[in-house]
Protein backbone atom coordinates (compact mmCIF):
# COMPACT_ATOMS: atom_id res chain seq x y z
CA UNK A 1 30.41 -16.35 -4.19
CA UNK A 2 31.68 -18.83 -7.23
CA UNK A 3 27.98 -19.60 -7.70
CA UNK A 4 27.06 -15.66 -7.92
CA UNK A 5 30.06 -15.16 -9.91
CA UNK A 6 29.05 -17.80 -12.40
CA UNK A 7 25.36 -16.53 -12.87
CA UNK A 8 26.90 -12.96 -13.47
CA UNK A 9 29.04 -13.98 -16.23
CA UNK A 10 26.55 -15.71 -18.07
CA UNK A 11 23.83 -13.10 -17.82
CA UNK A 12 26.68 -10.28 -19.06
CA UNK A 13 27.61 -12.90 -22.17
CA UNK A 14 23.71 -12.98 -22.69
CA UNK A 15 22.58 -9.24 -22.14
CA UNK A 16 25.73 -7.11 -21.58
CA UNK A 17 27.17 -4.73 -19.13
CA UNK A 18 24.91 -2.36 -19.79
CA UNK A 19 22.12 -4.25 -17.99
CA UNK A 20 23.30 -6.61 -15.53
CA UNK A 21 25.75 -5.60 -12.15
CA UNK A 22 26.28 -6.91 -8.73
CA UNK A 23 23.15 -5.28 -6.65
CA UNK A 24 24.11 -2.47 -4.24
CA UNK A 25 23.15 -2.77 -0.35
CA UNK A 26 19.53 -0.72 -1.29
CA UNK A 27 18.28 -3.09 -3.67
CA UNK A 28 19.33 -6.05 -1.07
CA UNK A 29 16.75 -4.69 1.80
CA UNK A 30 13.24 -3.49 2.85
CA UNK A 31 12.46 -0.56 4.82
CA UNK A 32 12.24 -1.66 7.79
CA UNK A 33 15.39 -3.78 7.94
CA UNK A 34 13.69 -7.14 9.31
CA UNK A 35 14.59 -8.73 5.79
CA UNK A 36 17.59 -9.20 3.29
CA UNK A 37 18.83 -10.65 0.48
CA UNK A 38 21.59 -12.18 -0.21
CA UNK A 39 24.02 -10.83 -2.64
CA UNK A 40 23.47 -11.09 -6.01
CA UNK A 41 23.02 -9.92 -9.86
CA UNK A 42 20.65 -6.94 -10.61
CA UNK A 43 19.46 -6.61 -14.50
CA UNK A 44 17.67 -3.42 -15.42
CA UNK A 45 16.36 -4.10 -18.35
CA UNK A 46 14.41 -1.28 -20.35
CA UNK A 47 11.98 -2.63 -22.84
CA UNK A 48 9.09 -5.09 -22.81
CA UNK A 49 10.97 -7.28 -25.06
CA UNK A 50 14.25 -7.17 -22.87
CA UNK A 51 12.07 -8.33 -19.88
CA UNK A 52 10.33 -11.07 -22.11
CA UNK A 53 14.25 -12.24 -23.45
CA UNK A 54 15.38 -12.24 -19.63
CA UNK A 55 12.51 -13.90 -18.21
CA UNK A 56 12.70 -16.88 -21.36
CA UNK A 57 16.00 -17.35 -20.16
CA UNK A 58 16.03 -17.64 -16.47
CA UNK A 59 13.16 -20.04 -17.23
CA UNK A 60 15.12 -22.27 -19.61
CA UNK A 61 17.59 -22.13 -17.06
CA UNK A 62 16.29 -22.18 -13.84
CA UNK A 63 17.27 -18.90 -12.69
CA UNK A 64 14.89 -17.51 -10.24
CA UNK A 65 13.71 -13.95 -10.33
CA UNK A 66 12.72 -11.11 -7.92
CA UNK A 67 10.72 -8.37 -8.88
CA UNK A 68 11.93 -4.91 -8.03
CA UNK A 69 9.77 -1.76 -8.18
CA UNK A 70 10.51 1.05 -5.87
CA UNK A 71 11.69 -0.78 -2.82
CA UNK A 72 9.15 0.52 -0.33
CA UNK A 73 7.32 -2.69 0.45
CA UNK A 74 6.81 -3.52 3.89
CA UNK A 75 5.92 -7.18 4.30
CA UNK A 76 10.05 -8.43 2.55
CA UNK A 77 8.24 -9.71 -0.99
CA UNK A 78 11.62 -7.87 -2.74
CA UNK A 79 14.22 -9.55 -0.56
CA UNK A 80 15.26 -13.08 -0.55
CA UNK A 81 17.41 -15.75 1.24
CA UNK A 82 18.79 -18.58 -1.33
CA UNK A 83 21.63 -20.36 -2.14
CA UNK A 84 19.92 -20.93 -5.44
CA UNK A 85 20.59 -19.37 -8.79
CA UNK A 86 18.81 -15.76 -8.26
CA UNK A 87 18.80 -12.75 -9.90
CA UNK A 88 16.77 -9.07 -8.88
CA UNK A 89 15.10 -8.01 -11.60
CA UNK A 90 13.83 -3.52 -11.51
CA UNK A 91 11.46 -2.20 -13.88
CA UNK A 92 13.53 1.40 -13.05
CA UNK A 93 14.68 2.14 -16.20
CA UNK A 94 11.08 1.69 -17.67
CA UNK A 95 9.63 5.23 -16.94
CA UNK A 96 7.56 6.14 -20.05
CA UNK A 97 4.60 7.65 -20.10
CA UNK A 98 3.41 5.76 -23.77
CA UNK A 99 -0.07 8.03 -23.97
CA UNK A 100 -2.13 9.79 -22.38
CA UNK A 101 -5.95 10.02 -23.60
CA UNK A 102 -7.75 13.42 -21.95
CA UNK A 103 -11.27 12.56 -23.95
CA UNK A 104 -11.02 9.17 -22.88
CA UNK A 105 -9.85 9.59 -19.58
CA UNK A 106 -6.48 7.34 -19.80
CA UNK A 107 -3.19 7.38 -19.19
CA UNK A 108 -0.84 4.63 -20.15
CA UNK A 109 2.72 4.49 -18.62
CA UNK A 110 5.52 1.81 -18.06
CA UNK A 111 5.94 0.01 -14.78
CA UNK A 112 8.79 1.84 -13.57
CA UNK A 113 6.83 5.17 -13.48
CA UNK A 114 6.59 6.94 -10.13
CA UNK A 115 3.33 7.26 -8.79
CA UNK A 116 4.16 11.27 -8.23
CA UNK A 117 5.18 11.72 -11.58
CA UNK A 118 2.10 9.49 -13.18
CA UNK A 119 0.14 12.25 -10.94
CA UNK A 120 2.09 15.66 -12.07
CA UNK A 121 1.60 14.24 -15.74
CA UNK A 122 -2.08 13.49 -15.12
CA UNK A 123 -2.44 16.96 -13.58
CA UNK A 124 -0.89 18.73 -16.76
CA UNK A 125 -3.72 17.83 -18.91
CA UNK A 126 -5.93 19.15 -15.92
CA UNK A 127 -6.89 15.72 -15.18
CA UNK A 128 -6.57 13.45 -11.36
CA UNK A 129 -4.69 10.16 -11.36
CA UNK A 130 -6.14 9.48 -7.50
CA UNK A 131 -3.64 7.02 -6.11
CA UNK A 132 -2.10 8.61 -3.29
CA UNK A 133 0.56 7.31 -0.75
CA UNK A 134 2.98 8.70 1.70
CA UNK A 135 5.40 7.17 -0.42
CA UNK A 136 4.49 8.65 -4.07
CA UNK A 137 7.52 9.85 -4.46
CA UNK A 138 9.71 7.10 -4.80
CA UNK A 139 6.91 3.95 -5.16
CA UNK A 140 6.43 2.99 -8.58
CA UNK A 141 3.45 2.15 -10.66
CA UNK A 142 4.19 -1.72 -11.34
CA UNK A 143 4.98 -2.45 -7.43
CA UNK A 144 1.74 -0.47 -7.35
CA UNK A 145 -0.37 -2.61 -8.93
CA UNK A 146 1.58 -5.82 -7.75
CA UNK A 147 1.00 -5.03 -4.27
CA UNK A 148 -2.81 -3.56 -5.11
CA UNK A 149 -1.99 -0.64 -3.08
CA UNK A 150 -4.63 0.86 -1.47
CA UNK A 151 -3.83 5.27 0.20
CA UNK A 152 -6.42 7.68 1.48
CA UNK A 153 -8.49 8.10 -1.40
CA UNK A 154 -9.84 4.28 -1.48
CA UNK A 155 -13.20 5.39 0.36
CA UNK A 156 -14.07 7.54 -3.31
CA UNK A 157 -11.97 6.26 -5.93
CA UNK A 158 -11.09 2.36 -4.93
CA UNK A 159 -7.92 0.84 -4.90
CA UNK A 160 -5.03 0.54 -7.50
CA UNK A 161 -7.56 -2.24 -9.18
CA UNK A 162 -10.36 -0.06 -9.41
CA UNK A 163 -8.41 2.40 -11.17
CA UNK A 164 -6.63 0.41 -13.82
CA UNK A 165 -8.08 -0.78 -17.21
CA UNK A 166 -5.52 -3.24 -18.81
CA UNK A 167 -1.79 -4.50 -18.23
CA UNK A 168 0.82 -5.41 -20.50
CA UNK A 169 3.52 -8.24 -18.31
CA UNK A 170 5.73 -11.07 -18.92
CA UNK A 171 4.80 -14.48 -18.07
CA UNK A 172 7.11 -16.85 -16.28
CA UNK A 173 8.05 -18.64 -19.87
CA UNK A 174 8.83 -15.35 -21.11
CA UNK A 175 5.48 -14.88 -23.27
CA UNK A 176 4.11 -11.05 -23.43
CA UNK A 177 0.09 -10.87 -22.11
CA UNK A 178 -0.60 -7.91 -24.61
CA UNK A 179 -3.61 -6.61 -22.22
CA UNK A 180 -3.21 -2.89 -22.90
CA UNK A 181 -6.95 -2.09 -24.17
CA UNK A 182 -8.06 0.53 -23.97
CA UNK A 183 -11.91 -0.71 -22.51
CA UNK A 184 -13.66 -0.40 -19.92
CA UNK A 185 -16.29 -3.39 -21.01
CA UNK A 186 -14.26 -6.05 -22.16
CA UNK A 187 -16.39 -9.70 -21.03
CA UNK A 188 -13.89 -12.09 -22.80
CA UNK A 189 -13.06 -14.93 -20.69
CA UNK A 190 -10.70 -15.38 -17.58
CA UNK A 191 -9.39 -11.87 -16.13
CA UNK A 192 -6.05 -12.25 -16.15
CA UNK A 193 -5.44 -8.51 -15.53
CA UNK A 194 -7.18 -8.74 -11.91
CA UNK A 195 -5.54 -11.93 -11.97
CA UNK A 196 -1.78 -10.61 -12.22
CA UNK A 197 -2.69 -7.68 -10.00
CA UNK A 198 -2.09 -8.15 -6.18
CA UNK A 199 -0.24 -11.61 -7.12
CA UNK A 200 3.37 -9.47 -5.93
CA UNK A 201 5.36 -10.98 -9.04
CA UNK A 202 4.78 -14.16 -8.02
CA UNK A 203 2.83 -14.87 -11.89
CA UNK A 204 5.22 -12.58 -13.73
CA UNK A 205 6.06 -9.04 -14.47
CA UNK A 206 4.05 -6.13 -14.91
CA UNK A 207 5.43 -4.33 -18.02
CA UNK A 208 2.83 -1.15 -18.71
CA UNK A 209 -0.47 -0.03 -17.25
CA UNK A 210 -4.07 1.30 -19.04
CA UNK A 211 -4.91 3.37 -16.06
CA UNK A 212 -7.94 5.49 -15.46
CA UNK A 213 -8.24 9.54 -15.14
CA UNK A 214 -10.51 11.54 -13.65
CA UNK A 215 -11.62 15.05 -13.53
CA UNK A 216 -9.31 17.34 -11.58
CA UNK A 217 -11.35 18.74 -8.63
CA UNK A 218 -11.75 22.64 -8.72
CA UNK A 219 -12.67 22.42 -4.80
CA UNK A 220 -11.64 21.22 -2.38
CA UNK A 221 -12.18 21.44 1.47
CA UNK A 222 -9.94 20.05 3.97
CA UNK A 223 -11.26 19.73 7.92
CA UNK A 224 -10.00 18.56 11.30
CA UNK A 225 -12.31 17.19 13.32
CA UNK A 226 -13.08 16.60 17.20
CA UNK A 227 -15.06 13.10 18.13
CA UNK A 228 -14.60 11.51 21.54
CA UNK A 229 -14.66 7.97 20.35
CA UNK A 230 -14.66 5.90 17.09
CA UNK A 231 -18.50 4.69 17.11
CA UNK A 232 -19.07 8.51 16.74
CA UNK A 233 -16.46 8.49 13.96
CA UNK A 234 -18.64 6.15 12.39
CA UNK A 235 -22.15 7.89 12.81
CA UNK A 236 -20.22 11.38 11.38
CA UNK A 237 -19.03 9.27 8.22
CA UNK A 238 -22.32 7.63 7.92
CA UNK A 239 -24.26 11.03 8.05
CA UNK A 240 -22.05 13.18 6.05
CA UNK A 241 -22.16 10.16 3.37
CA UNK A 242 -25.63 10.69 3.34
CA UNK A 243 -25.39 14.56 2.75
CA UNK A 244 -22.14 14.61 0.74
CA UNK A 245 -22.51 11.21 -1.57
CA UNK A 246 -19.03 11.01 -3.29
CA UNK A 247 -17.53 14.48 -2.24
CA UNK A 248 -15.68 12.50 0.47
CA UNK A 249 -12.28 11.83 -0.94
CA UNK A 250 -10.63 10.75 2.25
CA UNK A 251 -11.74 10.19 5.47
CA UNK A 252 -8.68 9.37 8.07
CA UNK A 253 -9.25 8.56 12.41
CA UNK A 254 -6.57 9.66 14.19
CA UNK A 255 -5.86 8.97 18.00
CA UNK A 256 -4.25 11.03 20.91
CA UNK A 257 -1.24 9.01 20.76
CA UNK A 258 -0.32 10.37 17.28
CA UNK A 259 -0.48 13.72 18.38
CA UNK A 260 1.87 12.84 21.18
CA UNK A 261 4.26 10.92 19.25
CA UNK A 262 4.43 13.65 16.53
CA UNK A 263 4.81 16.57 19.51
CA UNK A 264 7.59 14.43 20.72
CA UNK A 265 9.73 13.44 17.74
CA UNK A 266 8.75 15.11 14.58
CA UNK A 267 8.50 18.86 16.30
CA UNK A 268 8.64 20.30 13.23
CA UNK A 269 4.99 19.19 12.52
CA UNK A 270 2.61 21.99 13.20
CA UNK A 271 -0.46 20.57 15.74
CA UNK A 272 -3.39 22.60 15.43
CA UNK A 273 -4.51 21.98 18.64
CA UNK A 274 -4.02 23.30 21.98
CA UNK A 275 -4.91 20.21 23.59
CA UNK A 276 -4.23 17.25 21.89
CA UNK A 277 -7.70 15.07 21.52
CA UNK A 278 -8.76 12.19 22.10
CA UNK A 279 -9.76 10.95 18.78
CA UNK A 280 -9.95 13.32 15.70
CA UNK A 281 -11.11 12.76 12.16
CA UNK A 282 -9.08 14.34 9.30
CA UNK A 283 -11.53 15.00 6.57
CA UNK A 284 -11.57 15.82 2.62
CA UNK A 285 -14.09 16.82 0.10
CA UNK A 286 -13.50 17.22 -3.15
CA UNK A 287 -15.94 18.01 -6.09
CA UNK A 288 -16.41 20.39 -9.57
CA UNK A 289 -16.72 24.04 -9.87
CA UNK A 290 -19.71 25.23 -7.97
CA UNK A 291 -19.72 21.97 -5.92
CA UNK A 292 -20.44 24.32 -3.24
CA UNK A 293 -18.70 21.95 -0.80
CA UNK A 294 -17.42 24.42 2.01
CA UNK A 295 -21.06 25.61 2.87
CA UNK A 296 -22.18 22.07 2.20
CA UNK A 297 -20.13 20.74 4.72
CA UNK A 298 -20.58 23.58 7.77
CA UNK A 299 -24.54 22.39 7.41
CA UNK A 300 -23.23 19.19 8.03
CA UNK A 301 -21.49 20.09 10.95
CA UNK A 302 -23.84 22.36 12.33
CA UNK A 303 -26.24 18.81 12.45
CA UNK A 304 -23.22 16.87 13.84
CA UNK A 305 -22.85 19.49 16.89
CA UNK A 306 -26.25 19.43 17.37
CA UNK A 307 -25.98 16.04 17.30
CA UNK A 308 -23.35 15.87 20.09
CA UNK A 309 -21.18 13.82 17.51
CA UNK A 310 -18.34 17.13 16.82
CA UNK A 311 -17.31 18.77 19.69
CA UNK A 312 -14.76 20.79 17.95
CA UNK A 313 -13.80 21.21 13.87
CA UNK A 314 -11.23 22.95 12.12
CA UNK A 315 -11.28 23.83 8.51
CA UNK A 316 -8.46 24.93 6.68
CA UNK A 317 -8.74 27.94 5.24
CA UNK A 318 -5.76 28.21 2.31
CA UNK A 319 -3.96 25.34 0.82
CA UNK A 320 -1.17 26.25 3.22
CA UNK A 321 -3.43 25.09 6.40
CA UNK A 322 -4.74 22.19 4.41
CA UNK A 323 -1.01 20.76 3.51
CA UNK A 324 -0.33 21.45 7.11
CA UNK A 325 -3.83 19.44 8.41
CA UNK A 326 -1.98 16.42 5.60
CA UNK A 327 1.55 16.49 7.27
CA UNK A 328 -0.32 16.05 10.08
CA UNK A 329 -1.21 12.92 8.99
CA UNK A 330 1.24 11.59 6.82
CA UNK A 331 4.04 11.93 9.64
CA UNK A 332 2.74 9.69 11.42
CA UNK A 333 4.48 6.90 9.96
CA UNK A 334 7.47 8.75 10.60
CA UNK A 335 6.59 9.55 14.34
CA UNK A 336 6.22 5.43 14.49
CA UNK A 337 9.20 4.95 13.44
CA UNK A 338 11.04 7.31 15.70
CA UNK A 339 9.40 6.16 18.65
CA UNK A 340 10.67 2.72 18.11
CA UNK A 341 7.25 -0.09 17.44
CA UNK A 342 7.44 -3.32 19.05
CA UNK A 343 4.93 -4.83 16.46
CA UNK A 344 2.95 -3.41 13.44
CA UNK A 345 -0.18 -4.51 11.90
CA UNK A 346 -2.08 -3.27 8.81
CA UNK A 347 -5.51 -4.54 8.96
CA UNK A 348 -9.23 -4.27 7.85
CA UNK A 349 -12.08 -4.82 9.56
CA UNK A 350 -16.16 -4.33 8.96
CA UNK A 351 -16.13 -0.78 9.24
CA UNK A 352 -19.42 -1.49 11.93
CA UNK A 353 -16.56 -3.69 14.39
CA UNK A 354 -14.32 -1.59 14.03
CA UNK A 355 -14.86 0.33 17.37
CA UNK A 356 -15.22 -2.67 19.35
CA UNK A 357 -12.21 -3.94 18.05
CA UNK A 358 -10.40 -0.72 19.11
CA UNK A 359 -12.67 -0.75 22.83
CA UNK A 360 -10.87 -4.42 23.73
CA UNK A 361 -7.88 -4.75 21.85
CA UNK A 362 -5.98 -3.56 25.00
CA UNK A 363 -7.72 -5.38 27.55
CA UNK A 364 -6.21 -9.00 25.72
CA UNK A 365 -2.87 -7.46 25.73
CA UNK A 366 -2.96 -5.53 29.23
CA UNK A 367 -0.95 -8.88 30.68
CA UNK A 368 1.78 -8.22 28.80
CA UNK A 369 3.23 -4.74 30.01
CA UNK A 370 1.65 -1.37 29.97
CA UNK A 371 1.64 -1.34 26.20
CA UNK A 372 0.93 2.06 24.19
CA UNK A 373 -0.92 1.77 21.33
CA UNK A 374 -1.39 3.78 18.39
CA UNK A 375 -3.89 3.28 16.13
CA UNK A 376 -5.16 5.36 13.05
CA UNK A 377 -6.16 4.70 9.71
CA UNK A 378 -8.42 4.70 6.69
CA UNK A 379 -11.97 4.58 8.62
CA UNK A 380 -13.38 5.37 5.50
CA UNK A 381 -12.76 1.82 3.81
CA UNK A 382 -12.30 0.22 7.17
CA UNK A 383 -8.42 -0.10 7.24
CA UNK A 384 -6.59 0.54 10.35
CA UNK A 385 -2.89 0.70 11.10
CA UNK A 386 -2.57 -0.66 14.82
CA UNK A 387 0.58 -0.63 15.97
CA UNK A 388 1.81 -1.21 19.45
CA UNK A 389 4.61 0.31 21.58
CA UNK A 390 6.59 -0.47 24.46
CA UNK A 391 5.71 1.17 27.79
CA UNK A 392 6.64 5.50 28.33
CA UNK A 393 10.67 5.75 28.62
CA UNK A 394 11.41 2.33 27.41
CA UNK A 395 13.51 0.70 24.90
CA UNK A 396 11.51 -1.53 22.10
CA UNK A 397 14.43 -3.68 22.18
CA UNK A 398 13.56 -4.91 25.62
CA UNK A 399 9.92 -6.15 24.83
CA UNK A 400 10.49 -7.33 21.34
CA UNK A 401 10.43 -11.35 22.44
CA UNK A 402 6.75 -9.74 23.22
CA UNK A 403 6.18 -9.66 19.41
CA UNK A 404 4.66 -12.90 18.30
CA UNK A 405 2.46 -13.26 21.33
CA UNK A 406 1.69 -10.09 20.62
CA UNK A 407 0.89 -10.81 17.03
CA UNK A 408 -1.13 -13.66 17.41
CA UNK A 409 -3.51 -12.02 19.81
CA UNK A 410 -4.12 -8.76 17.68
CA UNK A 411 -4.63 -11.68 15.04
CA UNK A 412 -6.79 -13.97 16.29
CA UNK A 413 -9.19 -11.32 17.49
CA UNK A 414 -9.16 -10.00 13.59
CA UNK A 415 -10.12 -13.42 12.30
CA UNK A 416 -12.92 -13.56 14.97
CA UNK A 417 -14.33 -10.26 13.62
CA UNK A 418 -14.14 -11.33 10.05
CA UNK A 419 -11.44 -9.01 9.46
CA UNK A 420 -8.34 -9.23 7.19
CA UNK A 421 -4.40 -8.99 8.37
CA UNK A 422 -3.34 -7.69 5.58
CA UNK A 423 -5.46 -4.46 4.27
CA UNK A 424 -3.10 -2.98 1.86
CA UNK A 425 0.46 -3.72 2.25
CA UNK A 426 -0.03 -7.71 0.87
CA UNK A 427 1.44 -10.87 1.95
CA UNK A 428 5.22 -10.85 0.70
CA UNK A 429 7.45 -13.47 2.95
CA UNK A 430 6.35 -11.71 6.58
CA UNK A 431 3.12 -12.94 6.41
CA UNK A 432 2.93 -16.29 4.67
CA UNK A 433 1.94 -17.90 8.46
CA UNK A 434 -1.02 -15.46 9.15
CA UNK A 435 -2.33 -16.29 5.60
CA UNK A 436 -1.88 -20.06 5.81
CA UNK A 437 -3.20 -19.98 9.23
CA UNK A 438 -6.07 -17.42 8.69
CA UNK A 439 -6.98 -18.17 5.23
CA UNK A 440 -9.39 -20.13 3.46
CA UNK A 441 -8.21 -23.35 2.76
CA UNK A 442 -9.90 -24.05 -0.61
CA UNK A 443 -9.12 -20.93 -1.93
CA UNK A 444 -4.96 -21.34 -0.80
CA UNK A 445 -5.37 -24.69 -2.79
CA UNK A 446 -6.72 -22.58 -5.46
CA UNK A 447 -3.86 -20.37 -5.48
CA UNK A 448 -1.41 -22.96 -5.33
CA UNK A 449 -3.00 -24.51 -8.79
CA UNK A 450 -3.16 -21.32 -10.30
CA UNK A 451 0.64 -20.24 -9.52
CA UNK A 452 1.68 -23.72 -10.03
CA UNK A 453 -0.05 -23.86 -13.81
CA UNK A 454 1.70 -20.19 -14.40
CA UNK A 455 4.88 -20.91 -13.14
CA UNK A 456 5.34 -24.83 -13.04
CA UNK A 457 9.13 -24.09 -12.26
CA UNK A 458 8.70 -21.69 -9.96
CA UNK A 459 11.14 -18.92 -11.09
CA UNK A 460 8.98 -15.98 -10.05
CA UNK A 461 9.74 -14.57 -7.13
CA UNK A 462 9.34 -17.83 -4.79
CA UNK A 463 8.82 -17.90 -1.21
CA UNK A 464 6.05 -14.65 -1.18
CA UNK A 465 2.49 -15.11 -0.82
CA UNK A 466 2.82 -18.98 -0.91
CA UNK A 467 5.10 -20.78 0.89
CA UNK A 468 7.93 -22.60 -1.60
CA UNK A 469 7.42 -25.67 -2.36
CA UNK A 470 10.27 -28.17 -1.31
C-alpha cells in the first residue's frame, strides 16, 4: 500500500487532483468477475495532449499503464495483477464528437464516445454509424476499435476496421500518431492505423477516430425464421445472398436452447412461438426508399418453402414486433448468464464447417456429463458463441473443474477446422495460452518484434495478447 501510496503522490504533484484518484471497485474488474486488479491510481485525463504528458511520464519512469474504455471486455485485457508501479488509465472524460462530415460521409469523435451516442449523433444528420452491440450503451468507441469489435451487422458493413478511416493515439514514449485524415486512399507506407487497431492498448492509446457513415436505411424488414438444422441455415443465407446482394444487414442462428433459457429466466422476453424450434434464423434487410425489400424477401421465401429449407417464418410487421424479434436475441447473453455457464467460447469458423462443427461438438464432450449446450451466433460472418452448461437442475459450481478439459476439446476441434478462438472479443490475459498454443509461430515472433520495437519498456498494458516478458 506504501508503494501505491507513493505512485499516487507523485502523479497528483505532476497532474493534480483533478485527474488522478484511487480507482473504485468498477474500474478494478471485468464483467464476468474471473479477473481483478489490484488496487491502484486511476487518471482521467481529458485531452490528447494530457494523455501524450501522462504517457511521456510513466515511460520515463517506468510506470506501467492500463487502458480503460468502457469496462465491458470479456477476455480481463483491463484488469491486472502486479506488484509493480501501475496506474489505470480511462479515455471517459474524452467524449467529443470533433466533426461530423454528412457530404463526406464522416464522423470524427474522441475515444471515450459511446458507441450509442456516436449512433444517435450519426442518426441526427440522417446518416447510419453501423456498429452495433448488446453493449452500445455503455462500450466506448476507443475500447471499440482496440478490441476490433465485431456485432450483428459484420455480414454487410465489416467490422470496427472496416468502418474506420484514420486514428489519432499516443505512443508508448508519449509521441502523438496524428492519423486523423480524412481519406479513404491513402498508400503511404506501413499502416499503422490497422496496426494500432485490435492491438488492445498493448502499442498505445487510441485518442480520436475518422470513422465512416453511411446512408440511413428508409426500410427495413425484420423476420424470424424456422430451419431444422444449420446446413439449411446455410443454403437459406446462400440463396437469399444471391437474391438480396447487400440488403442483408444481419443474419443471426439461434438454437432451441435459447428459447428455453430465455422462457425460463428472462420471462419478460416475449417468444413468438408456440413451440419453441429447433433452430431458427433471425433475419434483417435493410436498403433505400423503394428498396422494395418486404415483397423481395416473401419471393424469397416462397422459393425457400418450396425448397423445403423454411418450414415456418415470421415477419414483423411494426417496429414494435421487430424490437421484440431483437430482444429476442440480444437477451440471450443475459439468459446465459442467469442460467449459470460452465465454460464460454467465442469463435469463428469457415462458415461451410460450421454445421459439422455444431453435428459433433457434443459427441467429444458426451464423456463428461450430460452437458447442455447453447450455441448461437453471427452465421452470417461465421462467428458462433458456444457455450456449454451443466446438466438440467444442476449447479455450475459443481462441474466447473470440467472447464479446461472442456476448453481444450471445443479448442482443439476449432484448430482442426481452421477456425479461430477468438472471433470478436480478442485475446486480453484469458486467452494468451490458446493463442500461443494455437497460433502461428512466425507470426507471434512477429508480434513480439513489433510490440517490443513500440514499447521496448513495456509500459503498455503488459501481460494481454503476449505473454510478459520476464
Amino acid at each position: 500500500m506504501k508503494k501505491m501510496d507513493k505512485i499516487f503522490d507523485i502523479l497528483v504533484a505532476k497532474f493534480g487532483s483533478d485527474l488522478i484518484s484511487l480507482a473504485e471497485k468498477k474500474y478494478l474488474e471485468e464483467p464476468r468477475g474471473r479477473y481483478q486488479s489490484n488496487p491502484m491510481p486511476i487518471i482521467k485525463p481529458k485531452t490528447t495532449k494530457q494523455v501524450s504528458e501522462i504517457i511521456s511520464f510513466c515511460n520515463q519512469n517506468n510506470i506501467r499503464v492500463i487502458p480503460y474504455a468502457g469496462g465491458t471486455g470479456l477476455v480481463g485485457g483491463q484488469t491486472i495483477k502486479t506488484n509493480k508501479d501501475t496506474i489505470l488509465l480511462s479515455v471517459e472524460r474524452m467524449q467529443a464528437i470533433r466533426d461530423i462530415l454528412p457530404d463526406e460521409n464522416i464522423i470524427i469523435v474522441e475515444a471515450g464516445a459511446i458507441l450509442e451516442n456516436v449512433r444517435q449523433a450519426a442518426s441526427n444528420i440522417d446518416r447510419l454509424f453501423p456498429l452495433a452491440l448488446a453493449s452500445q450503451g455503455s462500450c466506448r468507441i476507443g475500447g471499440n476499435l482496440a478490441t476490433n469489435a465485431g456485432g450483428v451487422q459484420v455480414v454487410r458493413y465489416g467490422n470496427t476496421r472496416d468502418l474506420c478511416l484514420g486514428i489519432e493515439a499516443v505512443l508508448p514514449d508519449g509521441s502523438i500518431l496524428n492519423g486523423l485524415k480524412r481519406l479513404r486512399k491513402d498508400n503511404t507506407g506501413y499502416d499503422l492505423r490497422n496496426l494500432l487497431i485490435g492491438s488492445e492498448g498493448t502499442l498505445g492509446i487510441i485518442t480520436a477516430a475518422c470513422l465512416k457513415l453511411f446512408p440511413k436505411p428508409k426500410e427495413t424488414v425484420t423476420g424470424l425464421f424456422v430451419i431444422s438444422n444449420p446446413e439449411i441455415a446455410i443454403k437459406t443465407l446462400a440463396e437469399l445472398q444471391a437474391k438480396l446482394d447487400t440488403s442483408i444487414t444481419a443474419f443471426e442462428l439461434i438454437h432451441k436452447q435459447s428459447y428455453n433459457f430465455l422462457s425460463e429466466v428472462c420471462p419478460d422476453v416475449k417468444i413468438p412461438f408456440d413451440k419453441h424450434p429447433e433452430w431458427s434464423i433471425l433475419i434483417e434487410l435493410s436498403g433505400g426508399m423503394g428498396s422494395n425489400l418486404e415483397s423481395r424477401l416473401f419471393e424469397g421465401l416462397e422459393d425457400l418453402f418450396k425448397e423445403g429449407l423454411v418450414s415456418d417464418a415470421l415477419i414483423a410487421q411494426s417496429e414494435k414486433q421487430a424490437k421484440e424479434f431483437w430482444d429476442l436475441r440480444e437477451n440471450i447473453p443475459e439468459a446465459n448468464r442467469r442460467i449459470g455457464s460452465i465454460s464460454n467460447h467465442d469463435i469463428s469458423l469457415p462458415i461451410s464447417l460450421i454445421p459439422k462443427f455444431i453435428q459433433e461438438m457434443p459427441t467429444y464432450m458426451a464423456h463428461l456429463a450430460d452437458l447442455r449446450i447453447n450455441c448461437f451466433g453471427h452465421l452470417g460472418d461465421g462467428n458462433l458463441h458456444y457455450n456449454v452448461f451443466p446438466p438440467l437442475g444442476k449447479n455450475k459450481n459443481d462441474y466447473v473443474h470440467l472447464r479446461e478439459e472442456i476448453k481444450t476439446i471445443i479448442h482443439d476441434k476449432i484448430n482442426e477446422f481452421g477456425g479461430s478462438v477468438s472471433a470478436e472479443h480478442g485475446i486480453g490475459r484469458l486467452k494468451i495460452d490458446d493463442l500461443e498454443k494455437y497460433g502461428d509461430p512466425v507470426k507471434l515472433i512477429a508480434m513480439r518484434s513489433i510490440k517490443n520495437a513500440i514499447d521496448p519498456k513495456g509500459i503498455m498494458n503488459p501481460g494481454a495478447v503476449l505473454r510478459e516478458s520476464k
